[in-house]
C-alpha atoms as a PDB file:
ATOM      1  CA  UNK A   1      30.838   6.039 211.447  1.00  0.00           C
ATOM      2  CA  UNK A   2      34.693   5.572 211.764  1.00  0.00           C
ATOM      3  CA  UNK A   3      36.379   3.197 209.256  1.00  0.00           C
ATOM      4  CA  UNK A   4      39.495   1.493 210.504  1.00  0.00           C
ATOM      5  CA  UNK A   5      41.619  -1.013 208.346  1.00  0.00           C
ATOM      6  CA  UNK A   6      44.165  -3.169 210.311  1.00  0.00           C
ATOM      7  CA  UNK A   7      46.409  -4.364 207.875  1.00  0.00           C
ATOM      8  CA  UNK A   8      48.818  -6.850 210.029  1.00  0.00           C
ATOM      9  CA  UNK A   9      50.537  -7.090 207.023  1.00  0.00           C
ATOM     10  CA  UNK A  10      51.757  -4.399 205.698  1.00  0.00           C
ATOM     11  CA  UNK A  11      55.149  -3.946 204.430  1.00  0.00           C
ATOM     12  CA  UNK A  12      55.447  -7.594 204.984  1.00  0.00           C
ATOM     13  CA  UNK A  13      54.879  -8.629 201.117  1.00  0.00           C
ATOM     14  CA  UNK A  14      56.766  -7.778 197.334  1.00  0.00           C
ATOM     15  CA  UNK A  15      58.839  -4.703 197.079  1.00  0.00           C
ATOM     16  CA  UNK A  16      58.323  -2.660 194.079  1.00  0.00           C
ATOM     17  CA  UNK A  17      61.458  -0.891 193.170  1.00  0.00           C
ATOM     18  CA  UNK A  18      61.775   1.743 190.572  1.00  0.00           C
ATOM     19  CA  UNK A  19      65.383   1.210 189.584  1.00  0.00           C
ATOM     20  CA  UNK A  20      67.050   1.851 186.695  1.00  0.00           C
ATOM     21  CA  UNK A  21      69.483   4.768 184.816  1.00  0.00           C
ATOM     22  CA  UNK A  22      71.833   5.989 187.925  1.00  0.00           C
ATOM     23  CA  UNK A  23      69.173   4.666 190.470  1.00  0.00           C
ATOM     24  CA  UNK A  24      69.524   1.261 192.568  1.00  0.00           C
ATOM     25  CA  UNK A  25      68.125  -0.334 195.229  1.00  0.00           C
ATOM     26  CA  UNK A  26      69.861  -2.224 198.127  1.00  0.00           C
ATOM     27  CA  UNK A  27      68.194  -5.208 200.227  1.00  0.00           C
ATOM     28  CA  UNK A  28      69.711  -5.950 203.249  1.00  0.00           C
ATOM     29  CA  UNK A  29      69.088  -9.207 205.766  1.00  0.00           C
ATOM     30  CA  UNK A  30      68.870  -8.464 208.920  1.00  0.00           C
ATOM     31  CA  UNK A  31      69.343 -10.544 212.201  1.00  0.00           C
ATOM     32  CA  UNK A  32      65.693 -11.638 213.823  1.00  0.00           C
ATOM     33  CA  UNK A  33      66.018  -9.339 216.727  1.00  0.00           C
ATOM     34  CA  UNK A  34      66.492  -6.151 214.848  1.00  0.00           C
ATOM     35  CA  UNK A  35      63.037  -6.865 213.548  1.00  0.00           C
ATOM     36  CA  UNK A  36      60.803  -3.231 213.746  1.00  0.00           C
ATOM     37  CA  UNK A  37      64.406  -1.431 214.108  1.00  0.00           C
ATOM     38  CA  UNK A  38      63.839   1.465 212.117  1.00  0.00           C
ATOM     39  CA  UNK A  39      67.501   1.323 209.907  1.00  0.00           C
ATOM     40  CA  UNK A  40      68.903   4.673 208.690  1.00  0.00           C
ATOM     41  CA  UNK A  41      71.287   5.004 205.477  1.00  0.00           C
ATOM     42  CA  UNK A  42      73.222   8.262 204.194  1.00  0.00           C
ATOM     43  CA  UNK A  43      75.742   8.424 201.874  1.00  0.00           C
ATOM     44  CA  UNK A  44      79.248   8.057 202.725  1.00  0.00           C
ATOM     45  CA  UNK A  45      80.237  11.254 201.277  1.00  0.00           C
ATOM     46  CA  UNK A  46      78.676  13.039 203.524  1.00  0.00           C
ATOM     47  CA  UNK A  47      80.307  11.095 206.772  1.00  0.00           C
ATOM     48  CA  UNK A  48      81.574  14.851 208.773  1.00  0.00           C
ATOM     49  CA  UNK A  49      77.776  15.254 209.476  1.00  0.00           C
ATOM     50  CA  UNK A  50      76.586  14.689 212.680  1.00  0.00           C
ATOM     51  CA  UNK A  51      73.639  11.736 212.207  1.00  0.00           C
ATOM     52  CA  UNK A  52      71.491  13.771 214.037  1.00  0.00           C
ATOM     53  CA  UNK A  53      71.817  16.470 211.583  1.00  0.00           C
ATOM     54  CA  UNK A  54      70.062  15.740 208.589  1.00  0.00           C
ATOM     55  CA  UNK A  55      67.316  13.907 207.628  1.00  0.00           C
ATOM     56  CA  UNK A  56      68.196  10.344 205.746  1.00  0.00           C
ATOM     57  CA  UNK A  57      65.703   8.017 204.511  1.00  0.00           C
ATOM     58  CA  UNK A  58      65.039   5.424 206.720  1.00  0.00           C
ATOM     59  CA  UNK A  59      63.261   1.994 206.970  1.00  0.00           C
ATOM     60  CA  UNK A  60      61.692  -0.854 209.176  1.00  0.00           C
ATOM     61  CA  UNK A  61      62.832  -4.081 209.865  1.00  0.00           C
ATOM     62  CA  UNK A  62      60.256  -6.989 208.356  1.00  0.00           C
ATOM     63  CA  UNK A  63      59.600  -9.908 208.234  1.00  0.00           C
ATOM     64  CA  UNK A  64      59.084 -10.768 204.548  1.00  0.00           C
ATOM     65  CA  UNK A  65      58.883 -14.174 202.461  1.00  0.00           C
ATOM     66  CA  UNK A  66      62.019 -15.131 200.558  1.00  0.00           C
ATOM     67  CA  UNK A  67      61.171 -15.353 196.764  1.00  0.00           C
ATOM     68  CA  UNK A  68      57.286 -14.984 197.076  1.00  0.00           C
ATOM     69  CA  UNK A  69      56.662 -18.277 199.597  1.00  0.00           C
ATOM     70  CA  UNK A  70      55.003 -17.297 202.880  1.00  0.00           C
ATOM     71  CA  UNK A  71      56.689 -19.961 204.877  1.00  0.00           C
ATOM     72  CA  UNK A  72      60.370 -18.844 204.250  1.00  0.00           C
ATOM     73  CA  UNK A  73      60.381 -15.188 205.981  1.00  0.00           C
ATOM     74  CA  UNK A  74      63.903 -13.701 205.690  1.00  0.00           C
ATOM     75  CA  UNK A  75      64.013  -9.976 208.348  1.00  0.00           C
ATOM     76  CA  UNK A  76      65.477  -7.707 205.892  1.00  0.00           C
ATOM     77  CA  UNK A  77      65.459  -3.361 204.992  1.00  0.00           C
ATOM     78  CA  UNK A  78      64.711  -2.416 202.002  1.00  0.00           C
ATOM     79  CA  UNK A  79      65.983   0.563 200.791  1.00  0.00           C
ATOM     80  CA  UNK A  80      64.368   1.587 196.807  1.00  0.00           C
ATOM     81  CA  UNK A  81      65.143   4.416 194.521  1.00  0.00           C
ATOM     82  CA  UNK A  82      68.932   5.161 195.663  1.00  0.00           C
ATOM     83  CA  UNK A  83      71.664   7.394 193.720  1.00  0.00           C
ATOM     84  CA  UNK A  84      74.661   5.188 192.797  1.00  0.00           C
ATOM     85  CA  UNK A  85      76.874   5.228 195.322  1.00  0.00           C
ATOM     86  CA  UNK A  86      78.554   4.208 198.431  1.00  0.00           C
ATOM     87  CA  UNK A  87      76.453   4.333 202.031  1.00  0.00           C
ATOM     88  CA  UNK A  88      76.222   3.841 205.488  1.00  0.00           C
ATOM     89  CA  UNK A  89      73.733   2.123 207.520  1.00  0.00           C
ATOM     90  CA  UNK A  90      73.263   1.929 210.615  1.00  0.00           C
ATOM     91  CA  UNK A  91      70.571   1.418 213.724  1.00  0.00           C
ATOM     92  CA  UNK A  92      68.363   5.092 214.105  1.00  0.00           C
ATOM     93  CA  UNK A  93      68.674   7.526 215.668  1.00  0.00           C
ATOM     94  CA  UNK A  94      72.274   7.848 216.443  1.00  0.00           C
ATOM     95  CA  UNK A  95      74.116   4.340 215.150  1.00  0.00           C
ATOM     96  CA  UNK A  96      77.352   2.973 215.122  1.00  0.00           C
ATOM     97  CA  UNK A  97      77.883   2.608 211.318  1.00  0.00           C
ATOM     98  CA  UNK A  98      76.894  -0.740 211.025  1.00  0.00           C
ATOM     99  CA  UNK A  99      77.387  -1.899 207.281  1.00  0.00           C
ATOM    100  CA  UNK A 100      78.528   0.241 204.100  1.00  0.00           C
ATOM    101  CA  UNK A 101      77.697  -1.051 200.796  1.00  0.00           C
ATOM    102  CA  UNK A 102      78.204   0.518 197.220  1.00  0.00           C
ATOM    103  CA  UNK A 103      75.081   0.467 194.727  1.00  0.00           C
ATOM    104  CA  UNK A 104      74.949   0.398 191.572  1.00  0.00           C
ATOM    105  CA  UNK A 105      72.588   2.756 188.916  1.00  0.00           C
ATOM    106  CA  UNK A 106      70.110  -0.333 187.253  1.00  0.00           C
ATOM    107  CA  UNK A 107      71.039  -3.231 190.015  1.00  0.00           C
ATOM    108  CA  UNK A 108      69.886  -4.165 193.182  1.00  0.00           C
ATOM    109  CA  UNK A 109      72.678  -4.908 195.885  1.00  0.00           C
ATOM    110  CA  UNK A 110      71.831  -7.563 198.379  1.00  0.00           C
ATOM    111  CA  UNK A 111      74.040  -7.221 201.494  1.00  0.00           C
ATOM    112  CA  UNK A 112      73.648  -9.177 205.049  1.00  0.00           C
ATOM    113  CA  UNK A 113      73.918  -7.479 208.033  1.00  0.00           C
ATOM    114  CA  UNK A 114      76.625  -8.442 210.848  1.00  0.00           C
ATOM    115  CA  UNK A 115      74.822 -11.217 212.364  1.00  0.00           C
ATOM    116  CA  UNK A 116      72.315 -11.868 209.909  1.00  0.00           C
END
């Protein structure tokens, strides 16, 4: 017997970040129809790479409820556990640059997308 768990939530709820000493996190709103966009971020020192080139981390676009309530959903990308720095995000697999935003080591950055 197969088990299968459909979780129609998932990565729809409370973000646990791990932040703290040199490492920050950056939330970013997104515009509705970018919703399951994966989003791709890499630092901006490394800009003479070709996107394609190297793997960055990378999330989905979610629906997820503004400061815990269920009937407030804000689309937004989460990205936990970064360096402090300055980065680019943009639309996988090949962008434009869409947004850069600095983070801090401790702090989490909240930036909106164009359009958001």
């Amino acid at each position: 017997m197969t088990h299968v768990e459909d979780n129609t939530h998932a990565g729809q709820g409370a973000v646990l970040l791990d932040i703290g000493g040199t490492v920050g996190a950056l939330v970013v709103a997104m515009p509705r129809d970018l919703i399951g966009a994966e989003i791709e971020i890499r630092p901006v020192a490394a800009p003479s790479r070709r996107l394609h080139d190297h793997h960055h981390p990378h999330v989905g676009v979610v629906d997820r409820p503004r400061d815990g309530r269920h009937g407030d959903a804000v689309p937004s990308a989460v990205f936990g556990e970064l360096e402090e720095g300055e980065y680019e995000l943009y639309v996988r697999p090949d962008g434009p640059v869409t947004l850069v935003a600095a983070v801090a080591g401790g702090a989490v950055k909240f930036e909106s997308w164009p359009g958001a």
